[in-house]
PDB file of N, CA and C in Angstrom:
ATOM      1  N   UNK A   1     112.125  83.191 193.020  1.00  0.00           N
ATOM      2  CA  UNK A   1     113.405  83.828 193.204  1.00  0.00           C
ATOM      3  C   UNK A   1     114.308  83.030 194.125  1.00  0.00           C
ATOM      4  N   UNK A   2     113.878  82.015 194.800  1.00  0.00           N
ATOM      5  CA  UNK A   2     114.488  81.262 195.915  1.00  0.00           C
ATOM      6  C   UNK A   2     114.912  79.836 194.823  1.00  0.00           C
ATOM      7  N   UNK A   3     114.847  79.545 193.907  1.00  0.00           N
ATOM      8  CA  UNK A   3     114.604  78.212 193.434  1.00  0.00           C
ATOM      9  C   UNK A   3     116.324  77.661 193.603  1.00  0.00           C
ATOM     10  N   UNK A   4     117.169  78.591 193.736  1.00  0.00           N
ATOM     11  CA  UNK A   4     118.829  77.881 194.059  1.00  0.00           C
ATOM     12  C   UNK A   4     118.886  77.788 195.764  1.00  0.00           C
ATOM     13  N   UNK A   5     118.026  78.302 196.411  1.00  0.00           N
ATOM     14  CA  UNK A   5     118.470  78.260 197.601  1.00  0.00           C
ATOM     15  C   UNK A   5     117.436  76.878 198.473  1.00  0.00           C
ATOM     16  N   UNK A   6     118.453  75.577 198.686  1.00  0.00           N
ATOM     17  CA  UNK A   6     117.799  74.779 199.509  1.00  0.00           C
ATOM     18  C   UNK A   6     117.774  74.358 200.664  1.00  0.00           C
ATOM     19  N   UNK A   7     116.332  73.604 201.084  1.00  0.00           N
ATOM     20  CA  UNK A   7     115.928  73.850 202.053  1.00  0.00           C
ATOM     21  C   UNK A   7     114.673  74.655 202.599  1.00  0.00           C
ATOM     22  N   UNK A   8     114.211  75.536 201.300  1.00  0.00           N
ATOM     23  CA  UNK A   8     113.029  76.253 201.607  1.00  0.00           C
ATOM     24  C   UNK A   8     112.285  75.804 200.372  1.00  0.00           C
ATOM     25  N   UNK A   9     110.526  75.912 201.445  1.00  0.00           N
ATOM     26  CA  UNK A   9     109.720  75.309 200.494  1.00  0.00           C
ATOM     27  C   UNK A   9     108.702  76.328 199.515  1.00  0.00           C
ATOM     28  N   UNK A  10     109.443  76.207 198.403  1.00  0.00           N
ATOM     29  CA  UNK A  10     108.408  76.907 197.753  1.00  0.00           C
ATOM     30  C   UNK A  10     107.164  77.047 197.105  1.00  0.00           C
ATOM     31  N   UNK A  11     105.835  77.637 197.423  1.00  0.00           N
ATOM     32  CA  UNK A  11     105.154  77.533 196.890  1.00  0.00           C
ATOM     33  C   UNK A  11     104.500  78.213 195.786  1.00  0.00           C
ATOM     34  N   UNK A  12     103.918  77.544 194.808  1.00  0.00           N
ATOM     35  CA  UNK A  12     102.909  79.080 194.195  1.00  0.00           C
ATOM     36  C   UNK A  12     101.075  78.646 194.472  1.00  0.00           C
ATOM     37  N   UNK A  13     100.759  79.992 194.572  1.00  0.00           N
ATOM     38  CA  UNK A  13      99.577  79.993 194.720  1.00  0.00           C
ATOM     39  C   UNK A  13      98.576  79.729 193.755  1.00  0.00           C
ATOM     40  N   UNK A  14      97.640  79.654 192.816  1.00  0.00           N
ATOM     41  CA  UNK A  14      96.999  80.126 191.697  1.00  0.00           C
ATOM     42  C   UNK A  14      95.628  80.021 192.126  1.00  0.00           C
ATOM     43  N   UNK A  15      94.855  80.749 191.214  1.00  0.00           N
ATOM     44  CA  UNK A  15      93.551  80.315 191.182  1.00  0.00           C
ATOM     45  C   UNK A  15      93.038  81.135 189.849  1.00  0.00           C
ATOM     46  N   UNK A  16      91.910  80.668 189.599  1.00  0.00           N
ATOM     47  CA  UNK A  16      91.131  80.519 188.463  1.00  0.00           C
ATOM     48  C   UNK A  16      90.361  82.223 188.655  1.00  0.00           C
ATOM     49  N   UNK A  17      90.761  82.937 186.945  1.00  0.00           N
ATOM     50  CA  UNK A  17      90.477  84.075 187.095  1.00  0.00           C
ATOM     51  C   UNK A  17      89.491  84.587 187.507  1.00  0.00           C
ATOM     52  N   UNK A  18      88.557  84.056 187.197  1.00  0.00           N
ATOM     53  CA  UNK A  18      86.791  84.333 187.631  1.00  0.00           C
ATOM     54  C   UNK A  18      86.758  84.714 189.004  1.00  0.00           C
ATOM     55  N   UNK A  19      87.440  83.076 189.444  1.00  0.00           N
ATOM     56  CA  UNK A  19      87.144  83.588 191.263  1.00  0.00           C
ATOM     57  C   UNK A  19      88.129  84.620 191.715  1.00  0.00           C
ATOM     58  N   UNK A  20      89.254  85.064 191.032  1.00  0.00           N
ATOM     59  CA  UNK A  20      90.476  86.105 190.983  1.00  0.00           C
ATOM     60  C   UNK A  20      89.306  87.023 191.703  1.00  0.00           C
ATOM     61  N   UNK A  21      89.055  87.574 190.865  1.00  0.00           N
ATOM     62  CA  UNK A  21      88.460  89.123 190.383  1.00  0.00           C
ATOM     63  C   UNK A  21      86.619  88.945 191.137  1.00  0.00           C
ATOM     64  N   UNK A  22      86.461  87.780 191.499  1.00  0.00           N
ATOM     65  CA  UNK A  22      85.120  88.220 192.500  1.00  0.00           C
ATOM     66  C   UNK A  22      85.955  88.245 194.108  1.00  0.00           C
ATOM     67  N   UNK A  23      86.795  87.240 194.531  1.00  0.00           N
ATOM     68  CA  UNK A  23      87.203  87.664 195.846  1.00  0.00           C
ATOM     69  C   UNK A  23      87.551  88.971 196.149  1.00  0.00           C
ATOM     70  N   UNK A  24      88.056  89.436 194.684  1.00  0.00           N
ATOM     71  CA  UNK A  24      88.920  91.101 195.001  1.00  0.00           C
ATOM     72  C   UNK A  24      87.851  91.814 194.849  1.00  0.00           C
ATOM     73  N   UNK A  25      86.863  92.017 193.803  1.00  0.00           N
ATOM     74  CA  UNK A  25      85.152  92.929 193.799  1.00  0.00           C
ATOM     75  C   UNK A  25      84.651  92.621 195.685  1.00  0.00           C
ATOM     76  N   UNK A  26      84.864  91.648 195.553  1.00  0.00           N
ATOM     77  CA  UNK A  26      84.348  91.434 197.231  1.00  0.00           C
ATOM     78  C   UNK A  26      85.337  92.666 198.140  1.00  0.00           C
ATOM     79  N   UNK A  27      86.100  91.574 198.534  1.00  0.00           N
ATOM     80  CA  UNK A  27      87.035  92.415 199.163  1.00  0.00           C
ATOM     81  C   UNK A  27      87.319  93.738 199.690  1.00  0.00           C
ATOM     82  N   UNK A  28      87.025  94.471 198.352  1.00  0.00           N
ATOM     83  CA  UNK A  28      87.680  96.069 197.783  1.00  0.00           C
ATOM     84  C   UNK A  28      86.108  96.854 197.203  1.00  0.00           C
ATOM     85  N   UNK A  29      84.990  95.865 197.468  1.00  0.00           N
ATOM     86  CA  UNK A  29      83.507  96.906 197.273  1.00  0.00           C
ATOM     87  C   UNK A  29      83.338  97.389 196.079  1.00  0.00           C
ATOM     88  N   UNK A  30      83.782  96.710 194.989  1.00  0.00           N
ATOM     89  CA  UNK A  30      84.285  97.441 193.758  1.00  0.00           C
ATOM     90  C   UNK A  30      83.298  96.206 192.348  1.00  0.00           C
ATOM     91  N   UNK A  31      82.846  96.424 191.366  1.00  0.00           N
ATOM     92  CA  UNK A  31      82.316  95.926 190.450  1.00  0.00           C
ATOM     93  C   UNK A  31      83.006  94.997 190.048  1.00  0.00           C
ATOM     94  N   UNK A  32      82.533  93.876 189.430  1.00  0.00           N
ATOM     95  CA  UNK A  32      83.425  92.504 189.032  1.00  0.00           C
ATOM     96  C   UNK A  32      84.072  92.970 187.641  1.00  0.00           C
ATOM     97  N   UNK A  33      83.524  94.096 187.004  1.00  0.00           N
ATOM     98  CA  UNK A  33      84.496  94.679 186.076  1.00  0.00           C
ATOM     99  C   UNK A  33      85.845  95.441 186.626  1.00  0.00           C
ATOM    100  N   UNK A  34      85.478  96.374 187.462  1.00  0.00           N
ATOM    101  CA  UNK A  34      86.570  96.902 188.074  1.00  0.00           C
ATOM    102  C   UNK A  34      87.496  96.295 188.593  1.00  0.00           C
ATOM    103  N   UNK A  35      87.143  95.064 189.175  1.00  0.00           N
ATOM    104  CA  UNK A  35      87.963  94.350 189.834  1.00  0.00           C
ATOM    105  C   UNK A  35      88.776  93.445 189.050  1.00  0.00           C
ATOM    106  N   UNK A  36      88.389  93.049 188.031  1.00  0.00           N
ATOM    107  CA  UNK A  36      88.942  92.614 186.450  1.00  0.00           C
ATOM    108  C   UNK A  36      90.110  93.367 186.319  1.00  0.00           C
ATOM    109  N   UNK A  37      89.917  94.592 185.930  1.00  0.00           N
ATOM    110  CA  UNK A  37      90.768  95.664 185.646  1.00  0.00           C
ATOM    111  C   UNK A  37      91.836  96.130 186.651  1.00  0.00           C
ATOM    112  N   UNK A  38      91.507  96.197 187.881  1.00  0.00           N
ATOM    113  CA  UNK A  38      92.556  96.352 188.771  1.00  0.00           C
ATOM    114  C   UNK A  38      93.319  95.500 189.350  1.00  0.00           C
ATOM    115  N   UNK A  39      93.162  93.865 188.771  1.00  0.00           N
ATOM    116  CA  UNK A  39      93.624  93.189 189.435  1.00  0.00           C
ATOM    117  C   UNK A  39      94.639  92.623 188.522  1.00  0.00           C
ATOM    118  N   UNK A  40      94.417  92.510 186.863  1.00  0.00           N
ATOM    119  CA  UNK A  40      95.029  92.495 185.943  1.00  0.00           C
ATOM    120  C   UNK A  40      95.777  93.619 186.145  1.00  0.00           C
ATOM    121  N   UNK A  41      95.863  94.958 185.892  1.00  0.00           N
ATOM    122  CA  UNK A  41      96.806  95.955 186.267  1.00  0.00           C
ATOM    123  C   UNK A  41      97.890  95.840 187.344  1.00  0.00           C
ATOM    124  N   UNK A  42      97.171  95.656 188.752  1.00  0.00           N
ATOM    125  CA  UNK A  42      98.236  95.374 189.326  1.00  0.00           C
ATOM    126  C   UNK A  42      99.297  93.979 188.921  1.00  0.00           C
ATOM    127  N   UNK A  43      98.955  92.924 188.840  1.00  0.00           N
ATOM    128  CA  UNK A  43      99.278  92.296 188.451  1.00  0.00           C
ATOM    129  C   UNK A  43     100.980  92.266 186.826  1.00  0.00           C
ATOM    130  N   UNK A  44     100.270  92.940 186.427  1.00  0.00           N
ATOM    131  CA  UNK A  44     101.292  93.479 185.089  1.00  0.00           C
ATOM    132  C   UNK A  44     102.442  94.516 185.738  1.00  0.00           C
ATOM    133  N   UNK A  45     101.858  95.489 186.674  1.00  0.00           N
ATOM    134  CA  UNK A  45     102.975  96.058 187.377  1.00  0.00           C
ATOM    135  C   UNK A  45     103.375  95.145 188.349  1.00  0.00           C
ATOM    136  N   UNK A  46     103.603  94.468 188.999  1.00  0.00           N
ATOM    137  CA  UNK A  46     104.216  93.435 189.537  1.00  0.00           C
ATOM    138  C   UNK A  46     105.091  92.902 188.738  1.00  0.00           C
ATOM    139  N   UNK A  47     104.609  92.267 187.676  1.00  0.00           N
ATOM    140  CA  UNK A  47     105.523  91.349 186.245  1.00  0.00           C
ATOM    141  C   UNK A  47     106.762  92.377 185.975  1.00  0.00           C
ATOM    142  N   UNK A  48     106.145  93.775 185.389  1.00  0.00           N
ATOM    143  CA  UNK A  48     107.158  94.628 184.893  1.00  0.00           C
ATOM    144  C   UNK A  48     108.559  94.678 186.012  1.00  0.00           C
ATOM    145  N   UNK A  49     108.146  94.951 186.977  1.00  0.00           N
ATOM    146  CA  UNK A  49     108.672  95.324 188.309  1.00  0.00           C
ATOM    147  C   UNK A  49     110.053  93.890 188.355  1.00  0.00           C
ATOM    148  N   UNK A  50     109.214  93.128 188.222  1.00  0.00           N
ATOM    149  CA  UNK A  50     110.234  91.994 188.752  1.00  0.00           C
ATOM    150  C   UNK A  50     110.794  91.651 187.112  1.00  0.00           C
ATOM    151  N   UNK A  51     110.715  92.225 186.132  1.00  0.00           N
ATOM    152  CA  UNK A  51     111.447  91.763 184.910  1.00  0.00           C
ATOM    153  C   UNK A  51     112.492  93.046 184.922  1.00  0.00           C
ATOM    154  N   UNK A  52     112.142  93.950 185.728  1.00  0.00           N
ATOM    155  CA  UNK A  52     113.062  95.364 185.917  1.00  0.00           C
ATOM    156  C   UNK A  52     113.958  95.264 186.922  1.00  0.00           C
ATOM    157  N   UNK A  53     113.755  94.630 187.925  1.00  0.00           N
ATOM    158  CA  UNK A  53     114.865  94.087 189.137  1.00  0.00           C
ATOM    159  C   UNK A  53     115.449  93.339 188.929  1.00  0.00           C
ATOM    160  N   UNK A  54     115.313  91.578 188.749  1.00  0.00           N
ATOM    161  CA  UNK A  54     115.441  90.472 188.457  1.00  0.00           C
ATOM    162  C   UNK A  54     115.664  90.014 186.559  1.00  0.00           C
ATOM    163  N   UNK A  55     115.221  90.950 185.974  1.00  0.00           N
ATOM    164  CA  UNK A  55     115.374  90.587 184.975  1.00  0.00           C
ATOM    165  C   UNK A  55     114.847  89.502 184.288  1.00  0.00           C
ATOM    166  N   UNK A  56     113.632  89.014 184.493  1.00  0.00           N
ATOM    167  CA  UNK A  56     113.085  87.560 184.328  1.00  0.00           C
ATOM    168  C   UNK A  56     111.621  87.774 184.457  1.00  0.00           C
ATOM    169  N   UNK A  57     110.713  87.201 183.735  1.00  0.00           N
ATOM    170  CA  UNK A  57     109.751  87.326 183.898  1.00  0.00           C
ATOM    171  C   UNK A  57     108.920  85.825 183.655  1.00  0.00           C
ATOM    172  N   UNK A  58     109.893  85.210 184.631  1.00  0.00           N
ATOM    173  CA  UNK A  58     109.023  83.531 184.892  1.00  0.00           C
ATOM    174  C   UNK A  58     108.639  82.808 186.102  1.00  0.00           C
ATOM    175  N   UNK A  59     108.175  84.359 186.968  1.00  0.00           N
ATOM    176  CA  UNK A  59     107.975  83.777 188.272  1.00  0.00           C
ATOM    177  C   UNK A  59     107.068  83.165 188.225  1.00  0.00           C
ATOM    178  N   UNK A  60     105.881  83.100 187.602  1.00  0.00           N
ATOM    179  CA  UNK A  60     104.995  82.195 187.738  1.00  0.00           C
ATOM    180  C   UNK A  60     105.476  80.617 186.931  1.00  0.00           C
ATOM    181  N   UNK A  61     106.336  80.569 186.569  1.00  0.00           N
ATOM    182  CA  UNK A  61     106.592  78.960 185.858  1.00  0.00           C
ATOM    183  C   UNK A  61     106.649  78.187 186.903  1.00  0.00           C
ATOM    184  N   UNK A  62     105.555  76.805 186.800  1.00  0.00           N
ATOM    185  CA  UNK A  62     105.383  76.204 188.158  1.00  0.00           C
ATOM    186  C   UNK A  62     106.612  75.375 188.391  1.00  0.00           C
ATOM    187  N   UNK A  63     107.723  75.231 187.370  1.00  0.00           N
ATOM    188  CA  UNK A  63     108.993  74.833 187.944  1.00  0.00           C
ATOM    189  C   UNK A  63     110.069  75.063 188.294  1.00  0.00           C
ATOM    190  N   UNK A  64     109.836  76.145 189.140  1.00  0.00           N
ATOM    191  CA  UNK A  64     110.259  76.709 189.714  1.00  0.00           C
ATOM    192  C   UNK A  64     109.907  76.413 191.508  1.00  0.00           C
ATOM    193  N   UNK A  65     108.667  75.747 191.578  1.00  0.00           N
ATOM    194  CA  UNK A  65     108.358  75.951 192.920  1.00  0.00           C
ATOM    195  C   UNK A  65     108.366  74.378 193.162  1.00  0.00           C
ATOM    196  N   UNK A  66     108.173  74.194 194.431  1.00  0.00           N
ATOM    197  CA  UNK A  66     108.084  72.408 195.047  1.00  0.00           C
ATOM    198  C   UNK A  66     106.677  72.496 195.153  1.00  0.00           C
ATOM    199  N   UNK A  67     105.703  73.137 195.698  1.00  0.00           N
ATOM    200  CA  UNK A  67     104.348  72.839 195.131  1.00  0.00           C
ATOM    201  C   UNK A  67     103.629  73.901 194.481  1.00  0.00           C
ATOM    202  N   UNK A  68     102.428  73.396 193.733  1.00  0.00           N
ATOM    203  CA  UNK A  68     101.643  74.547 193.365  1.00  0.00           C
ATOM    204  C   UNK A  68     100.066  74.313 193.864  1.00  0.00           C
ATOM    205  N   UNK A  69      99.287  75.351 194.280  1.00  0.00           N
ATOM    206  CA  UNK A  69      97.994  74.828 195.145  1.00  0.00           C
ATOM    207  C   UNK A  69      97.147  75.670 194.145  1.00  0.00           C
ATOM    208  N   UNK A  70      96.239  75.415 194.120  1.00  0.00           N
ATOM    209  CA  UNK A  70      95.350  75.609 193.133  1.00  0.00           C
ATOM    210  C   UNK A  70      94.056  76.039 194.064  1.00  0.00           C
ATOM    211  N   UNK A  71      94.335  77.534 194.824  1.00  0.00           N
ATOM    212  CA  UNK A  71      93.301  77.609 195.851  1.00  0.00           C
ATOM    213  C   UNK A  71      91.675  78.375 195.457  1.00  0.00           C
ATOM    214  N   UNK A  72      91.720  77.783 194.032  1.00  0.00           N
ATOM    215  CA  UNK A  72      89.890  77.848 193.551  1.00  0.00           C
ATOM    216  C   UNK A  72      88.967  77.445 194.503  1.00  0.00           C
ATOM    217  N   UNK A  73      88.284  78.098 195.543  1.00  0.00           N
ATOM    218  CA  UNK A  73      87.126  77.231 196.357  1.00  0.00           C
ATOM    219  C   UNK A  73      87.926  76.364 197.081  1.00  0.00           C
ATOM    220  N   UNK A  74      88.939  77.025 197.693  1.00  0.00           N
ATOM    221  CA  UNK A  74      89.425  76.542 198.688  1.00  0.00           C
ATOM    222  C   UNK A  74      89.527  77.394 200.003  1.00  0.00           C
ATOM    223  N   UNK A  75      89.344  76.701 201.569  1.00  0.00           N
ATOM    224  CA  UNK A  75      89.711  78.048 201.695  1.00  0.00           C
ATOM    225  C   UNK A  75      90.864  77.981 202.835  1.00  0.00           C
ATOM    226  N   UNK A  76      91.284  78.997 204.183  1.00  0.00           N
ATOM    227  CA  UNK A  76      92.409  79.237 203.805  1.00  0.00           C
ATOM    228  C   UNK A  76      92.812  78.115 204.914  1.00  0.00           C
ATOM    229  N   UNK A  77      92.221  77.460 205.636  1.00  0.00           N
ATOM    230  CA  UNK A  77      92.441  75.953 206.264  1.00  0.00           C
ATOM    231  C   UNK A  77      93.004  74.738 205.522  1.00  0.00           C
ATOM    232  N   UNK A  78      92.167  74.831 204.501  1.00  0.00           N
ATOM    233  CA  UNK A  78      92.317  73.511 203.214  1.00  0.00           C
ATOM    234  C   UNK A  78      93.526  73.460 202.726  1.00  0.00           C
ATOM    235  N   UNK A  79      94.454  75.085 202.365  1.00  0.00           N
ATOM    236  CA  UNK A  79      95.504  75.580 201.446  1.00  0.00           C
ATOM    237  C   UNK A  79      96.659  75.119 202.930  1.00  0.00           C
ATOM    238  N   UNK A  80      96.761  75.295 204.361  1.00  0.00           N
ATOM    239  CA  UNK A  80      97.113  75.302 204.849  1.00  0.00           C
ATOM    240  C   UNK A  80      97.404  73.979 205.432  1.00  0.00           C
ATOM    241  N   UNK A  81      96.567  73.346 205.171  1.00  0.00           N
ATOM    242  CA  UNK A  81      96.680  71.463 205.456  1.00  0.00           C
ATOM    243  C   UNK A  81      97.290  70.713 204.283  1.00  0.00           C
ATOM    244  N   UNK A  82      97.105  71.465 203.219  1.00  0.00           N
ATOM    245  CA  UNK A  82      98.263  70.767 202.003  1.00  0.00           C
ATOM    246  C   UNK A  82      99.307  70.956 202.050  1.00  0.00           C
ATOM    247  N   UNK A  83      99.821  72.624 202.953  1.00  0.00           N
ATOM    248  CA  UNK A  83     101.340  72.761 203.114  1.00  0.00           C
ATOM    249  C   UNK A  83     101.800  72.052 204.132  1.00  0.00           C
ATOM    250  N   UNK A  84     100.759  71.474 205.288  1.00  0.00           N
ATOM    251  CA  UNK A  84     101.551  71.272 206.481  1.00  0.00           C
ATOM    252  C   UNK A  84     101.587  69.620 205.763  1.00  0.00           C
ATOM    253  N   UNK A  85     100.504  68.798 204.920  1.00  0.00           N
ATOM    254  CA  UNK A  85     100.941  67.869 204.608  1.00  0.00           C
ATOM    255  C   UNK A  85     102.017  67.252 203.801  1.00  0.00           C
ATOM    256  N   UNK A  86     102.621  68.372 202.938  1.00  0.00           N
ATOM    257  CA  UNK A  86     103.663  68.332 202.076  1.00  0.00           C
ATOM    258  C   UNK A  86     104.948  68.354 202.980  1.00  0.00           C
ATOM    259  N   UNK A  87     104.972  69.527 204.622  1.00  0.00           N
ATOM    260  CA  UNK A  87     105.770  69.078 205.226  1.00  0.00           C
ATOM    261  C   UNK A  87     106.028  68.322 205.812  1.00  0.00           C
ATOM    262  N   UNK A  88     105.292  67.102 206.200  1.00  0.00           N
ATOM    263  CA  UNK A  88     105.519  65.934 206.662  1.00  0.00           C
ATOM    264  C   UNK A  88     105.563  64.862 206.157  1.00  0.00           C
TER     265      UNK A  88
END
């Protein structure tokens, strides 16, 4: 949503569904099915949400952002040393 305004760095996050939905079963004490299901759900209400405000539903298009981190088995030091290295 920032992609006209410069000067700020945008990122997107991603990671690989598998590990999606076990960090959140972790997390939230909940079955790796359940966590499938609620994380996809929320997820879709988010989408709807921002295609209902914004009207657009391409926030995830990675060109849109200046980086994209790919934080599969990463953790949150690693994700944090790629941003501070991108800022310098």
């Amino acid at each position: 949503m920032a992609e006209n305004i410069p000067d700020v760095l945008k990122i997107l996050l991603v990671c690989k569904d598998k590990e999606r939905f076990a960090r959140f079963a972790m997390r939230e004490k909940v079955s790796h099915a359940e966590a499938e299901r609620r994380v996809l759900q929320r997820e879709n209400h988010v989408l709807a949400k921002i295609k209902k405000i914004h009207g657009r539903d391409d926030i995830f298009a990675p060109n849109h952002y200046n980086m994209v981190i790919d934080t599969t088995g990463k953790d949150p030091q690693e994700i944090l040393q790629q941003v501070i290295d991108k800022l310098t």
